[in-house]
PDB file of N, CA and C in Angstrom:
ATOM      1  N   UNK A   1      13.881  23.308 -16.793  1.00  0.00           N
ATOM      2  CA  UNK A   1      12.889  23.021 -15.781  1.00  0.00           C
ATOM      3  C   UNK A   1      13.246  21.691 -15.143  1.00  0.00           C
ATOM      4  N   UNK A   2      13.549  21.596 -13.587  1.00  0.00           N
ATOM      5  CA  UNK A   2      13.986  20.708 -13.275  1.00  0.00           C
ATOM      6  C   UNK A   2      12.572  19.904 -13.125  1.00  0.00           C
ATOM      7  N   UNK A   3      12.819  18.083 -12.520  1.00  0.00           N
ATOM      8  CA  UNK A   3      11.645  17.221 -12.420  1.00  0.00           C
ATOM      9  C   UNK A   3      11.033  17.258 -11.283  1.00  0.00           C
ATOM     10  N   UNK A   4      11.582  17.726 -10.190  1.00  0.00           N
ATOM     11  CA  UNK A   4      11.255  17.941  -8.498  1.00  0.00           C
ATOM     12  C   UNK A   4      10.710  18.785  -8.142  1.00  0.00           C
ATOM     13  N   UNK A   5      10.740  19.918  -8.979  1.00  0.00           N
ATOM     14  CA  UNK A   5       9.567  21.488  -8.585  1.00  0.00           C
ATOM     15  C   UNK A   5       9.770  22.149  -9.793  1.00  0.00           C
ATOM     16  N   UNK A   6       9.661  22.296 -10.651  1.00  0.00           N
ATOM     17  CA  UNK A   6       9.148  22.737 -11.651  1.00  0.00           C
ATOM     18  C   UNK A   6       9.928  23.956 -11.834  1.00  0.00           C
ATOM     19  N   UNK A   7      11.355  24.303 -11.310  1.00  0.00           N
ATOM     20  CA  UNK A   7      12.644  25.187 -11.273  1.00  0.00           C
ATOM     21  C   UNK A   7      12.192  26.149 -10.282  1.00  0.00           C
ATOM     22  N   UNK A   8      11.220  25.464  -9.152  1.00  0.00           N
ATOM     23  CA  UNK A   8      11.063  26.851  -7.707  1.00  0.00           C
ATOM     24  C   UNK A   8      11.786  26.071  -6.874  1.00  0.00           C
ATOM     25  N   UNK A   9      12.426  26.631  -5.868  1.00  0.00           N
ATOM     26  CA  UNK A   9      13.450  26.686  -5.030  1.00  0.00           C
ATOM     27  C   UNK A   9      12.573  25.925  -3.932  1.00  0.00           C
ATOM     28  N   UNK A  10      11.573  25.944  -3.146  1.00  0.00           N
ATOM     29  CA  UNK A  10      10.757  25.499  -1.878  1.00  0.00           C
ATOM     30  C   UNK A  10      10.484  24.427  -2.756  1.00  0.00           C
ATOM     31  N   UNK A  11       9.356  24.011  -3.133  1.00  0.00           N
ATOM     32  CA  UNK A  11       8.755  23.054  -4.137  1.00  0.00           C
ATOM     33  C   UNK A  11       9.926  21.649  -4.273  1.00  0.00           C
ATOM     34  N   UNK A  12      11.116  21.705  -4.553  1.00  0.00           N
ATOM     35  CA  UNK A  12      11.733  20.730  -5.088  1.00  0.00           C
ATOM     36  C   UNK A  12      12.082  19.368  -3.931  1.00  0.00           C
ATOM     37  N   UNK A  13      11.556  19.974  -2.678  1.00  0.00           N
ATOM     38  CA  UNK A  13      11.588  18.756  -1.818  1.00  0.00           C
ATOM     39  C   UNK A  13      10.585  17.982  -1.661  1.00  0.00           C
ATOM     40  N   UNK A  14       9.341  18.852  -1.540  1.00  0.00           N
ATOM     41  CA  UNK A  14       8.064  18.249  -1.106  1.00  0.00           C
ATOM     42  C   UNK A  14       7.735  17.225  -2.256  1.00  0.00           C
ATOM     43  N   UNK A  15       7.841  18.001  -3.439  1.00  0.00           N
ATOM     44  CA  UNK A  15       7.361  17.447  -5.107  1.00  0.00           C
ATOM     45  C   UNK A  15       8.188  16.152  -5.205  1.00  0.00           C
ATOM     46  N   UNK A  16       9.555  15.945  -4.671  1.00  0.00           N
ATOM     47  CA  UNK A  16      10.471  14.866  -4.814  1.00  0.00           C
ATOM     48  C   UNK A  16       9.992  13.936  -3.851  1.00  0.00           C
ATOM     49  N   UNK A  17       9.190  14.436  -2.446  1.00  0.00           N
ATOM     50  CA  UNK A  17       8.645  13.470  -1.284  1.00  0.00           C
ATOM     51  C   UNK A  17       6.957  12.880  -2.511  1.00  0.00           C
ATOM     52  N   UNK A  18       6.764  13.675  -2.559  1.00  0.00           N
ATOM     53  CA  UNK A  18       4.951  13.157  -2.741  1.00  0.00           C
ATOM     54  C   UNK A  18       4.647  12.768  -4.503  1.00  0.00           C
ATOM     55  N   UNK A  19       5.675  12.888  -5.061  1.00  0.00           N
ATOM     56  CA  UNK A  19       5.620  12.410  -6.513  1.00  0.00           C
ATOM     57  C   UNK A  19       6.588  11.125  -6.991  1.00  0.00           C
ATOM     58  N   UNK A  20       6.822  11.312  -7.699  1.00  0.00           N
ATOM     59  CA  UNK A  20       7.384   9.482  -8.683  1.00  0.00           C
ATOM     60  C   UNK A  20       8.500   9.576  -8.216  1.00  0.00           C
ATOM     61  N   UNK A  21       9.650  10.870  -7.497  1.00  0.00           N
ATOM     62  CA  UNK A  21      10.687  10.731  -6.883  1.00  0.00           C
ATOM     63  C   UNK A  21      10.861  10.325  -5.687  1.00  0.00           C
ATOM     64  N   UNK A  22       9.695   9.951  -4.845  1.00  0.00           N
ATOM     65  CA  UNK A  22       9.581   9.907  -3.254  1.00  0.00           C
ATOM     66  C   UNK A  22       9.756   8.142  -3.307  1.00  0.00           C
ATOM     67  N   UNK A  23      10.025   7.228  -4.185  1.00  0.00           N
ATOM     68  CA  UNK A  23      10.125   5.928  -4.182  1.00  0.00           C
ATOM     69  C   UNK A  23       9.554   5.327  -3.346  1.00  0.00           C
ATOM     70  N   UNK A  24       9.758   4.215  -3.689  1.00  0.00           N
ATOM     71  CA  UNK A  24       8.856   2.999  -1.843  1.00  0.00           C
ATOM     72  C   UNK A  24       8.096   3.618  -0.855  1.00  0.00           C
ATOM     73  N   UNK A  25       9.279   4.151  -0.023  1.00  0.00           N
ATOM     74  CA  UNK A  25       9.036   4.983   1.379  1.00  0.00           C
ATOM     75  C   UNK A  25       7.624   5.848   1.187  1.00  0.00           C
ATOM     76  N   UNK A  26       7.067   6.567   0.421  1.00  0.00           N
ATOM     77  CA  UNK A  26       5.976   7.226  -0.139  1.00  0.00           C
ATOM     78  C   UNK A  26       4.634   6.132  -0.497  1.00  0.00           C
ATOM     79  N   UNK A  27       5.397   4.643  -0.501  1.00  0.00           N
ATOM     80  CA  UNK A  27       4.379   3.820  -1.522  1.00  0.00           C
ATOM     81  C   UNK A  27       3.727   3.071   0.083  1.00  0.00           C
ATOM     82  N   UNK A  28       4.630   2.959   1.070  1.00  0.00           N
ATOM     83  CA  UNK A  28       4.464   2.065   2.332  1.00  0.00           C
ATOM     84  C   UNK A  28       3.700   2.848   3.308  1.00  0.00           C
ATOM     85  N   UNK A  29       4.105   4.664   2.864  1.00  0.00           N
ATOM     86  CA  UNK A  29       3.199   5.570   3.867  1.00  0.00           C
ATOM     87  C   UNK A  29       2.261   5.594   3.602  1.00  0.00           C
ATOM     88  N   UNK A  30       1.400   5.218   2.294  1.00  0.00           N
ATOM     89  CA  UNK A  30       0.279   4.914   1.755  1.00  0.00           C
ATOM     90  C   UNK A  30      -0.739   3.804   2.078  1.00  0.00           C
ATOM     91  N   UNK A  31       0.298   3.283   2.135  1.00  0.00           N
ATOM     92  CA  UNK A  31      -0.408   1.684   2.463  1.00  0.00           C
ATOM     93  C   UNK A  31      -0.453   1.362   3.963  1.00  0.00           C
ATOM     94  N   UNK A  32      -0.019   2.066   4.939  1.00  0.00           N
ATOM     95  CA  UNK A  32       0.193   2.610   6.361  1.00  0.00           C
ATOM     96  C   UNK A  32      -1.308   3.386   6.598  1.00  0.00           C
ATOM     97  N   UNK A  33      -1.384   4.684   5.853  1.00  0.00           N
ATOM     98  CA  UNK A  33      -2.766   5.140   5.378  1.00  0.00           C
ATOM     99  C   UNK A  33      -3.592   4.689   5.651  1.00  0.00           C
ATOM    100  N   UNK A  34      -3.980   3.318   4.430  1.00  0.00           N
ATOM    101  CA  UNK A  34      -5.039   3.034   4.102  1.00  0.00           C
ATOM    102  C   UNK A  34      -4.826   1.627   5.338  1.00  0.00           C
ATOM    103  N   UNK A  35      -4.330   1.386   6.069  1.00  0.00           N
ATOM    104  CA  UNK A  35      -4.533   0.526   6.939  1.00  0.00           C
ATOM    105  C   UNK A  35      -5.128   1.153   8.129  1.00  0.00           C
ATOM    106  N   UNK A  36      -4.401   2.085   8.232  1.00  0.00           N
ATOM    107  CA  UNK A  36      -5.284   3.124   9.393  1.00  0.00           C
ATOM    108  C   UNK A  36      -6.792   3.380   8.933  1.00  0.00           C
ATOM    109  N   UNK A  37      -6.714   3.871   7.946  1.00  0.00           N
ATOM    110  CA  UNK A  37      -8.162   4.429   7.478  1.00  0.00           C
ATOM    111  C   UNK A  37      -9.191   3.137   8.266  1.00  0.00           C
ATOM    112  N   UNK A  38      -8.767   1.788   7.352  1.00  0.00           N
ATOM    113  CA  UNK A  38      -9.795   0.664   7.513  1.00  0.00           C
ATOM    114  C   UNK A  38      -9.861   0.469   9.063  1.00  0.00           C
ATOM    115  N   UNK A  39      -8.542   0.406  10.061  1.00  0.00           N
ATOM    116  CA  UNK A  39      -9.107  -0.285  11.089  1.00  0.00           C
ATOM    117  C   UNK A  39     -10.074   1.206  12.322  1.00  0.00           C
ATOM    118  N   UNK A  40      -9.736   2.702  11.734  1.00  0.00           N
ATOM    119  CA  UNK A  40     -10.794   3.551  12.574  1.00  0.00           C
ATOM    120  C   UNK A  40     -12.119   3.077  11.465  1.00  0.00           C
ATOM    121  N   UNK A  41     -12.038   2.793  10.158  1.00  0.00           N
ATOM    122  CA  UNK A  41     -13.352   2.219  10.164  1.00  0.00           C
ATOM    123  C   UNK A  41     -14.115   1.252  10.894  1.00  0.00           C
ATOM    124  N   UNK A  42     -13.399   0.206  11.190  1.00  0.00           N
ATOM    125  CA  UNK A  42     -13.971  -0.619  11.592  1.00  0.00           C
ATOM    126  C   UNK A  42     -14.577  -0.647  13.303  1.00  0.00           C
ATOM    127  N   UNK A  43     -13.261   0.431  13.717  1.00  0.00           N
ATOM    128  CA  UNK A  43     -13.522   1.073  14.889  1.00  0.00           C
ATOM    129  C   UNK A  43     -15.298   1.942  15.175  1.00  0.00           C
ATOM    130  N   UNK A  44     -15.226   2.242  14.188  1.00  0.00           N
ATOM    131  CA  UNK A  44     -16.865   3.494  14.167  1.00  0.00           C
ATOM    132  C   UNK A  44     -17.618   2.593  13.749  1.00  0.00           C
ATOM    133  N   UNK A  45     -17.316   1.710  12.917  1.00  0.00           N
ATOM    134  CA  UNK A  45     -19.094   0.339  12.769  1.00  0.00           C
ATOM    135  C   UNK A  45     -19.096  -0.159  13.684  1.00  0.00           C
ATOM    136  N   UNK A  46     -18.373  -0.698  14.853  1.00  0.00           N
ATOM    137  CA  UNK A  46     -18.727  -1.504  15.796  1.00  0.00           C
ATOM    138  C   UNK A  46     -18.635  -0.419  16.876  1.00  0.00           C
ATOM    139  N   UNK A  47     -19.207  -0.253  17.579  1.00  0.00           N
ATOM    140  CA  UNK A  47     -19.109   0.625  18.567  1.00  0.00           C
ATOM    141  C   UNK A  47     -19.214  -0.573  19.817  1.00  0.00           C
ATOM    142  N   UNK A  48     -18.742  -1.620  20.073  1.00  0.00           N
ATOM    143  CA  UNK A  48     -18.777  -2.911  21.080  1.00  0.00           C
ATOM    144  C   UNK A  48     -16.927  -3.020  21.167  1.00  0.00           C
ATOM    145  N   UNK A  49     -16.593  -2.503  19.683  1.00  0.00           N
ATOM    146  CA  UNK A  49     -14.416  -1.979  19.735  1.00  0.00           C
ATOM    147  C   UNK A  49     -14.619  -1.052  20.582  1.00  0.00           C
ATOM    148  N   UNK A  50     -13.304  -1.003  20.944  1.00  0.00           N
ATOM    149  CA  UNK A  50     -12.413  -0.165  21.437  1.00  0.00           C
ATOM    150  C   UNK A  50     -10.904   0.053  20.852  1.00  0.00           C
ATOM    151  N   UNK A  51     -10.767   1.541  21.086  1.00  0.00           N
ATOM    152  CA  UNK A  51      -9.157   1.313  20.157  1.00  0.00           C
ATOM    153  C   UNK A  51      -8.438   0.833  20.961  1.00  0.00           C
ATOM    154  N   UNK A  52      -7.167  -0.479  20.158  1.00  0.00           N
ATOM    155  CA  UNK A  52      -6.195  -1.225  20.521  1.00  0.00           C
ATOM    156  C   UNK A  52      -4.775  -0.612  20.069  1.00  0.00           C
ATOM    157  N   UNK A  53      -3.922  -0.110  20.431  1.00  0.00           N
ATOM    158  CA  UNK A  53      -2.652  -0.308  20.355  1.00  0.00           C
ATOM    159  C   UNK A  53      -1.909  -1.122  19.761  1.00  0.00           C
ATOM    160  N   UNK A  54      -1.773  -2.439  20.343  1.00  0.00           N
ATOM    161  CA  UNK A  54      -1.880  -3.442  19.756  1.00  0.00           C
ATOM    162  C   UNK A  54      -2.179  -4.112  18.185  1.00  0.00           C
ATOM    163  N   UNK A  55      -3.481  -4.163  19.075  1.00  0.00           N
ATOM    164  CA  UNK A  55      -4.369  -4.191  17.086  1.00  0.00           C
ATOM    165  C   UNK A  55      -3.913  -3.391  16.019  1.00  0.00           C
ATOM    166  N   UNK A  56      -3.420  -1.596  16.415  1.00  0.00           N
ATOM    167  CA  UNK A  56      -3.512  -0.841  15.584  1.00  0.00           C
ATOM    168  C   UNK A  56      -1.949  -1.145  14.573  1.00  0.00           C
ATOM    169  N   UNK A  57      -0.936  -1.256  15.517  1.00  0.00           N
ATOM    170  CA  UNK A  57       0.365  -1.997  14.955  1.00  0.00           C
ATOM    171  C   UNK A  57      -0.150  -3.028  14.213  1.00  0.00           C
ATOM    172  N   UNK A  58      -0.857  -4.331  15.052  1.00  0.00           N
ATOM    173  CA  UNK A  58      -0.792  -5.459  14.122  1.00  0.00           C
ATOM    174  C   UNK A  58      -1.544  -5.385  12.696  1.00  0.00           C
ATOM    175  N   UNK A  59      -2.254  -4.103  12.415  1.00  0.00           N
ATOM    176  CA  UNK A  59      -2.740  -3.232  11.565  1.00  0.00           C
ATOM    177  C   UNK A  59      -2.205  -2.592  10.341  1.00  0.00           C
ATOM    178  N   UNK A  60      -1.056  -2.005  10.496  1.00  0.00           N
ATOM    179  CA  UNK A  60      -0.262  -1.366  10.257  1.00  0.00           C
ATOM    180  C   UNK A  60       1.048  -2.149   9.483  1.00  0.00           C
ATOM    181  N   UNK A  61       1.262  -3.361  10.632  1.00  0.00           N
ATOM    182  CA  UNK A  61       2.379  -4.356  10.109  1.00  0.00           C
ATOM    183  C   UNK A  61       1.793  -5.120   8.608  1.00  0.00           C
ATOM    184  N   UNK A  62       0.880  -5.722   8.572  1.00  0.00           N
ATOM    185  CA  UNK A  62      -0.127  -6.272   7.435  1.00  0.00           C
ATOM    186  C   UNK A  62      -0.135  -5.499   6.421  1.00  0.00           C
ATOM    187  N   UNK A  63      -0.391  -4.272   6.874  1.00  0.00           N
ATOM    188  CA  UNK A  63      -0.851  -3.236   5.497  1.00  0.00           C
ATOM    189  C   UNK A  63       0.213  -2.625   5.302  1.00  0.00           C
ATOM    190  N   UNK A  64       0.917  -2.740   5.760  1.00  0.00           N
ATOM    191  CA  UNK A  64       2.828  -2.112   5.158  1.00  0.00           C
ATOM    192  C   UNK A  64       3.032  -3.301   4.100  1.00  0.00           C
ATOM    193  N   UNK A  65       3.319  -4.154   4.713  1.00  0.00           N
ATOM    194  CA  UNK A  65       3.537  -5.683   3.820  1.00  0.00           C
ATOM    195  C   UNK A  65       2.639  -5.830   2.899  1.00  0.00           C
ATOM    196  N   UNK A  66       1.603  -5.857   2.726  1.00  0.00           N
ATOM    197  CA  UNK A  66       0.868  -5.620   1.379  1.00  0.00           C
ATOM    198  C   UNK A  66       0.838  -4.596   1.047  1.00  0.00           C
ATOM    199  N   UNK A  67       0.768  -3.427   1.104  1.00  0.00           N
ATOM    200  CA  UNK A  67       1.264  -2.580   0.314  1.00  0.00           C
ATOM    201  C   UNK A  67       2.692  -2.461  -0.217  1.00  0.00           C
ATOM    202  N   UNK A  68       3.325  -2.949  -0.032  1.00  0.00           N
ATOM    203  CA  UNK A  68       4.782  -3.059  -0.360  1.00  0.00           C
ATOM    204  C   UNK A  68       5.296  -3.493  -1.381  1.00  0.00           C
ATOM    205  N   UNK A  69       4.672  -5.462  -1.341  1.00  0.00           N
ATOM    206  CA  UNK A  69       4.183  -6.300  -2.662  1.00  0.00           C
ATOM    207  C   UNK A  69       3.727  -5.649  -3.039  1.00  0.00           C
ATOM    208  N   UNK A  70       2.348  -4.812  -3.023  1.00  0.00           N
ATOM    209  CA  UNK A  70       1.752  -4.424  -4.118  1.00  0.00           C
ATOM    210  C   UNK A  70       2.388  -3.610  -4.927  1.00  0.00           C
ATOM    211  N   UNK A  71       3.275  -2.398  -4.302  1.00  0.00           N
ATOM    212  CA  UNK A  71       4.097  -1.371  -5.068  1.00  0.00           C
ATOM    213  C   UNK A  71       4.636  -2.205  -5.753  1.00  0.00           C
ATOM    214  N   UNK A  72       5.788  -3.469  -5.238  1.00  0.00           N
ATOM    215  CA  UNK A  72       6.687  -4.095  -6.251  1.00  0.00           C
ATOM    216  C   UNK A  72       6.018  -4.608  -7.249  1.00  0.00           C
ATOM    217  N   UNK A  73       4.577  -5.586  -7.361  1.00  0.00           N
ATOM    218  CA  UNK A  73       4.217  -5.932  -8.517  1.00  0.00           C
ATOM    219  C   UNK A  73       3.828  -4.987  -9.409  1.00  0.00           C
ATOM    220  N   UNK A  74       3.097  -3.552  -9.212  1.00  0.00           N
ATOM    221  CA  UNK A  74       3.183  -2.488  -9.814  1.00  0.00           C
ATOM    222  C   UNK A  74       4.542  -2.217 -11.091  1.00  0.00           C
ATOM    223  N   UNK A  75       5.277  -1.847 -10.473  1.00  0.00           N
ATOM    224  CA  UNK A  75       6.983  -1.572 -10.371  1.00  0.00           C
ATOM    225  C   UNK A  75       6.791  -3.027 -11.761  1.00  0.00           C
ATOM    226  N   UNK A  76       7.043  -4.127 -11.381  1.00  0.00           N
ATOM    227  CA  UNK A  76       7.316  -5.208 -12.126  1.00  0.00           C
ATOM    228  C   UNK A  76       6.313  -4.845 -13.307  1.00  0.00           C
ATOM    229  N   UNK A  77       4.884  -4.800 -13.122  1.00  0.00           N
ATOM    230  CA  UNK A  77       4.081  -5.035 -14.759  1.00  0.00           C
ATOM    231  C   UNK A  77       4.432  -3.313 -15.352  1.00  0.00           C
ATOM    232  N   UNK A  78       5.230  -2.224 -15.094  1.00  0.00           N
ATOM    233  CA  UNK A  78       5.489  -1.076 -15.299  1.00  0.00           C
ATOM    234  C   UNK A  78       4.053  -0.445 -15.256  1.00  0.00           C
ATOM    235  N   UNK A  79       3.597   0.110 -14.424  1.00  0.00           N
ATOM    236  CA  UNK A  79       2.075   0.609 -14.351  1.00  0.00           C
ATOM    237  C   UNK A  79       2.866   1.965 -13.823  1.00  0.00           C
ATOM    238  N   UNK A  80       1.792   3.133 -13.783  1.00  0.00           N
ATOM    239  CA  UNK A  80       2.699   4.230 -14.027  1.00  0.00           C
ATOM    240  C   UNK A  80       2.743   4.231 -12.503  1.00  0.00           C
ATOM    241  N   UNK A  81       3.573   5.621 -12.115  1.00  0.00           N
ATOM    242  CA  UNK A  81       4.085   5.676 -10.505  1.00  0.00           C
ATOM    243  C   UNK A  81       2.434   6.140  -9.679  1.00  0.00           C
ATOM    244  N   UNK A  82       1.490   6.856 -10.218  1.00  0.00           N
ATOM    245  CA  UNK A  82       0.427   7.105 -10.111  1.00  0.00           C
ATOM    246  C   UNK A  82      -0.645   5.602  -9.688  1.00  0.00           C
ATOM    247  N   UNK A  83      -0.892   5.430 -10.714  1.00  0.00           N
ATOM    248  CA  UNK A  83      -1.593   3.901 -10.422  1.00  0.00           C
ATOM    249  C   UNK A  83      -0.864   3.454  -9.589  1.00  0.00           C
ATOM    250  N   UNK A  84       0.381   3.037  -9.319  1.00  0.00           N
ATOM    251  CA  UNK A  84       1.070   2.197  -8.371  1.00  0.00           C
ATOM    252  C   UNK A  84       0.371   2.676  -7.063  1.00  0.00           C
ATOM    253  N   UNK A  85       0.198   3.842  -6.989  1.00  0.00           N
ATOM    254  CA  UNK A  85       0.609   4.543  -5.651  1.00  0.00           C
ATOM    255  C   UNK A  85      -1.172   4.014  -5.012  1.00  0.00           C
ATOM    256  N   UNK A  86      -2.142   4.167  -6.318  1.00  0.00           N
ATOM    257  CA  UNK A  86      -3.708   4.438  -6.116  1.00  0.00           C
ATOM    258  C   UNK A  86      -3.617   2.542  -5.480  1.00  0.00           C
ATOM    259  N   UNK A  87      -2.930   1.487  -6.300  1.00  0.00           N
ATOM    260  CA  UNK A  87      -3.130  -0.039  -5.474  1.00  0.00           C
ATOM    261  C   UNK A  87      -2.558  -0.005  -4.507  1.00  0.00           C
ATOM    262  N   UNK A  88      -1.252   0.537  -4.293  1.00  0.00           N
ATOM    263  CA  UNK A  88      -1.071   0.348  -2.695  1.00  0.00           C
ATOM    264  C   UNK A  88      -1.616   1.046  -2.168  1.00  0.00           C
ATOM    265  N   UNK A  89      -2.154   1.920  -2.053  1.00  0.00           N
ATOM    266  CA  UNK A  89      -3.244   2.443  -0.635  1.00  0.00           C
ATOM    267  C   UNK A  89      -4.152   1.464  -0.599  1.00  0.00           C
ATOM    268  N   UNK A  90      -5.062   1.155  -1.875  1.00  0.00           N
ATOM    269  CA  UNK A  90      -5.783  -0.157  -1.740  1.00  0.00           C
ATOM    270  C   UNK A  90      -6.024  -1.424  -0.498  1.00  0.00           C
ATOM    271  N   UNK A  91      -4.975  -1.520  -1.288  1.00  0.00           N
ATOM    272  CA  UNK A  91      -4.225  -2.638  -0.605  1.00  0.00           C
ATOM    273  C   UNK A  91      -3.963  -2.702   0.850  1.00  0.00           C
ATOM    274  N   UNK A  92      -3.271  -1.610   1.120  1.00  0.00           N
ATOM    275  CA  UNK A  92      -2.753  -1.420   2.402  1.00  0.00           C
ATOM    276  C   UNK A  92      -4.180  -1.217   3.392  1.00  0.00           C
ATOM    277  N   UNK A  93      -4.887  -0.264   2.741  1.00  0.00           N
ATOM    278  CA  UNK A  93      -6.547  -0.578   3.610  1.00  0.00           C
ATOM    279  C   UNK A  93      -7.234  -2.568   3.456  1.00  0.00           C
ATOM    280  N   UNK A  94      -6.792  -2.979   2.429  1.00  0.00           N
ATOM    281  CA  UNK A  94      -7.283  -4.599   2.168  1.00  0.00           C
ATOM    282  C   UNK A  94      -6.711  -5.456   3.238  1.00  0.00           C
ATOM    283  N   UNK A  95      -5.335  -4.861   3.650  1.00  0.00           N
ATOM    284  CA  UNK A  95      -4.689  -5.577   4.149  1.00  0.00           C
ATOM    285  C   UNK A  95      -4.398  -7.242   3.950  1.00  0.00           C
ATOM    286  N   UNK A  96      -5.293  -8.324   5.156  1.00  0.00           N
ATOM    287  CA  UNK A  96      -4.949  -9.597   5.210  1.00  0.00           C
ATOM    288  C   UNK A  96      -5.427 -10.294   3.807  1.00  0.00           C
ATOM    289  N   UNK A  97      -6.644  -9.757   3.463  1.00  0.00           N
ATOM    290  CA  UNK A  97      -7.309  -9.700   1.895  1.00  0.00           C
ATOM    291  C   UNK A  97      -6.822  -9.163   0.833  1.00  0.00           C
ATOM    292  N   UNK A  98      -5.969  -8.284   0.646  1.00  0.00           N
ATOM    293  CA  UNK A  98      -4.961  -7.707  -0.442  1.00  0.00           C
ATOM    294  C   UNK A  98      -3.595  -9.142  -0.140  1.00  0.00           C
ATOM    295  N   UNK A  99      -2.853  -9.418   0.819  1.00  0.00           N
ATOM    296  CA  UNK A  99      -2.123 -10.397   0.664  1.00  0.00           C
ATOM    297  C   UNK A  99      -2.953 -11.810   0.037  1.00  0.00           C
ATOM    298  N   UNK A 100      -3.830 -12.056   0.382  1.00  0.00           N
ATOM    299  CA  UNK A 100      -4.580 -13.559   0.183  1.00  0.00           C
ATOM    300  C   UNK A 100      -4.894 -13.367  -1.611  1.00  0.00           C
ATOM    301  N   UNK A 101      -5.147 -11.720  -1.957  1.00  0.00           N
ATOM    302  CA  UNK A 101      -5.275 -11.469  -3.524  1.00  0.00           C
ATOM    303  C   UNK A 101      -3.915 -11.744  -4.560  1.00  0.00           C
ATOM    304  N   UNK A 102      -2.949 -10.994  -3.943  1.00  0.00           N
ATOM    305  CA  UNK A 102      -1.450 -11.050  -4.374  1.00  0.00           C
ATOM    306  C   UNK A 102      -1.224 -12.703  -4.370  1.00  0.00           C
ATOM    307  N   UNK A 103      -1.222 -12.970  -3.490  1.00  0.00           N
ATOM    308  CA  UNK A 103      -1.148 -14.727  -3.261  1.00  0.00           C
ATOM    309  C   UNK A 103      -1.627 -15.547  -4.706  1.00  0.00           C
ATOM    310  N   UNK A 104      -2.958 -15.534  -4.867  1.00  0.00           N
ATOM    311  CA  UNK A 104      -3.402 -15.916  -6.002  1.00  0.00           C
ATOM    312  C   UNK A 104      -3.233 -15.447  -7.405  1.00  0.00           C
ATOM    313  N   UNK A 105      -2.851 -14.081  -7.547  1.00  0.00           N
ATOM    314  CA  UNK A 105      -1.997 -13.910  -8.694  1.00  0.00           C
ATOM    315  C   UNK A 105      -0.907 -14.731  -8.927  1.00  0.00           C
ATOM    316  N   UNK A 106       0.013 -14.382  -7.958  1.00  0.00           N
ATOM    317  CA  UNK A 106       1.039 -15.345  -8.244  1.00  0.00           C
ATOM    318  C   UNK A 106       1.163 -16.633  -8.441  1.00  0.00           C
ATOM    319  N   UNK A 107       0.220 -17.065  -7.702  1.00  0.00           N
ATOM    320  CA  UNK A 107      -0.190 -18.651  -7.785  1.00  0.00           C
ATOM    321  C   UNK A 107      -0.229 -18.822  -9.511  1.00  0.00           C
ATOM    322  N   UNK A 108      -1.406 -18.266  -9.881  1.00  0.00           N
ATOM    323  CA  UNK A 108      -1.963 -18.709 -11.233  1.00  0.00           C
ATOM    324  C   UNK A 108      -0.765 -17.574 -12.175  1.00  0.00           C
ATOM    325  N   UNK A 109      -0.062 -17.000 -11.808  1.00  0.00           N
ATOM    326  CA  UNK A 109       0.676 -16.558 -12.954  1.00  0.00           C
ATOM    327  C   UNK A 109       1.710 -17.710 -12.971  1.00  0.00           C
ATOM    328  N   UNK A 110       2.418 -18.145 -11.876  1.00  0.00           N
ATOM    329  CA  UNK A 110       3.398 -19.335 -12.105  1.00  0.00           C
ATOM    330  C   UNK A 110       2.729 -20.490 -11.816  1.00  0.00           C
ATOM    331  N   UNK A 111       1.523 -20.760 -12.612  1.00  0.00           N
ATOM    332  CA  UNK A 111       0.774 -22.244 -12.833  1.00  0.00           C
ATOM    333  C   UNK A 111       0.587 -22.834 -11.679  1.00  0.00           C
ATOM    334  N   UNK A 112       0.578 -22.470 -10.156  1.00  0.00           N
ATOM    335  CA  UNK A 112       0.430 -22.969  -9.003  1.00  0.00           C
ATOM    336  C   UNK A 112      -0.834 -23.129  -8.675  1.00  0.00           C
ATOM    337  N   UNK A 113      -1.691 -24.608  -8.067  1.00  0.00           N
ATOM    338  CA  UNK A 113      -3.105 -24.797  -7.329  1.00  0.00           C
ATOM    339  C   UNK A 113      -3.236 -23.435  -6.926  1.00  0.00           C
ATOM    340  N   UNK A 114      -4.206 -23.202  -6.644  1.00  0.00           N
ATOM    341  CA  UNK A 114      -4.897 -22.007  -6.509  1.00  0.00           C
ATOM    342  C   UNK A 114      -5.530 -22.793  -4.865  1.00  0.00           C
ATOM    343  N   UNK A 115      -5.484 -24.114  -4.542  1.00  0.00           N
ATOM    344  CA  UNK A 115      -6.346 -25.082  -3.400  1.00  0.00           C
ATOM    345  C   UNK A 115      -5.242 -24.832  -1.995  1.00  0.00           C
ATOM    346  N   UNK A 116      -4.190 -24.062  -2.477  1.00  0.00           N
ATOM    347  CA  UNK A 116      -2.770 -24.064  -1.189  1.00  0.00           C
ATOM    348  C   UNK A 116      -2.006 -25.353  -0.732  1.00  0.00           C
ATOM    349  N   UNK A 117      -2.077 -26.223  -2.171  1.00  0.00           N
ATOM    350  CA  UNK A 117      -1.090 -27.278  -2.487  1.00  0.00           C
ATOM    351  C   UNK A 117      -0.260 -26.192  -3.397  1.00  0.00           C
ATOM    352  N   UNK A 118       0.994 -26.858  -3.701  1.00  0.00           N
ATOM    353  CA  UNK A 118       1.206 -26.400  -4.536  1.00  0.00           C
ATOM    354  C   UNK A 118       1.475 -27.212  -5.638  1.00  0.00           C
TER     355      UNK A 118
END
């Protein structure tokens, strides 16, 4: 029984895209996701928005990048490919607030002010 589809012939691509074989690229479309998700949220609470183009990239750029870190620190404390996948969407919807979180981990894991001295 192979690990990519379970020894069916169709199955072994998709299962290799959307499971623990689809690496990064799978972890950033996630976090792409959940950046979209947040900013049409934020789009439907304010009804005074309008959708931006713009915005929606500068959206998108943020929540790629934190989701990204987030996969790698995942990846680093070995958390399974599952959980990894559930913080970077997180994240990637947290966006500028998922980086400012990551930030302070690291800070206080390598003994750094937490005040943005270092």
């Amino acid at each position: 029984m192979d690990m990519n589809g379970g020894g069916r012939e169709g199955a072994s691509w998709l299962s290799s895209l959307a499971g623990p074989g689809g690496g990064y690229i799978w972890m950033v479309v996630l976090a792409l996701w959940g950046g979209t998700a947040s900013y049409i949220g934020r789009l439907k609470s304010n009804k005074a928005l309008t959708f931006s183009l713009a915005e929606w990239v500068g959206e998108l750029a943020i929540s790629g990048f934190a989701g990204l870190l987030m996969a790698y620190l995942c990846t680093e404390m070995q958390m399974s490919w599952y959980m990894t996948a559930v913080a970077t969407g997180i994240t990637g919807h947290m966006g500028g607030r998922g980086l400012f979180m990551i930030e302070l981990f690291l800070r206080r894991r390598f003994g750094f002010s937490d005040k943005g001295g270092v």
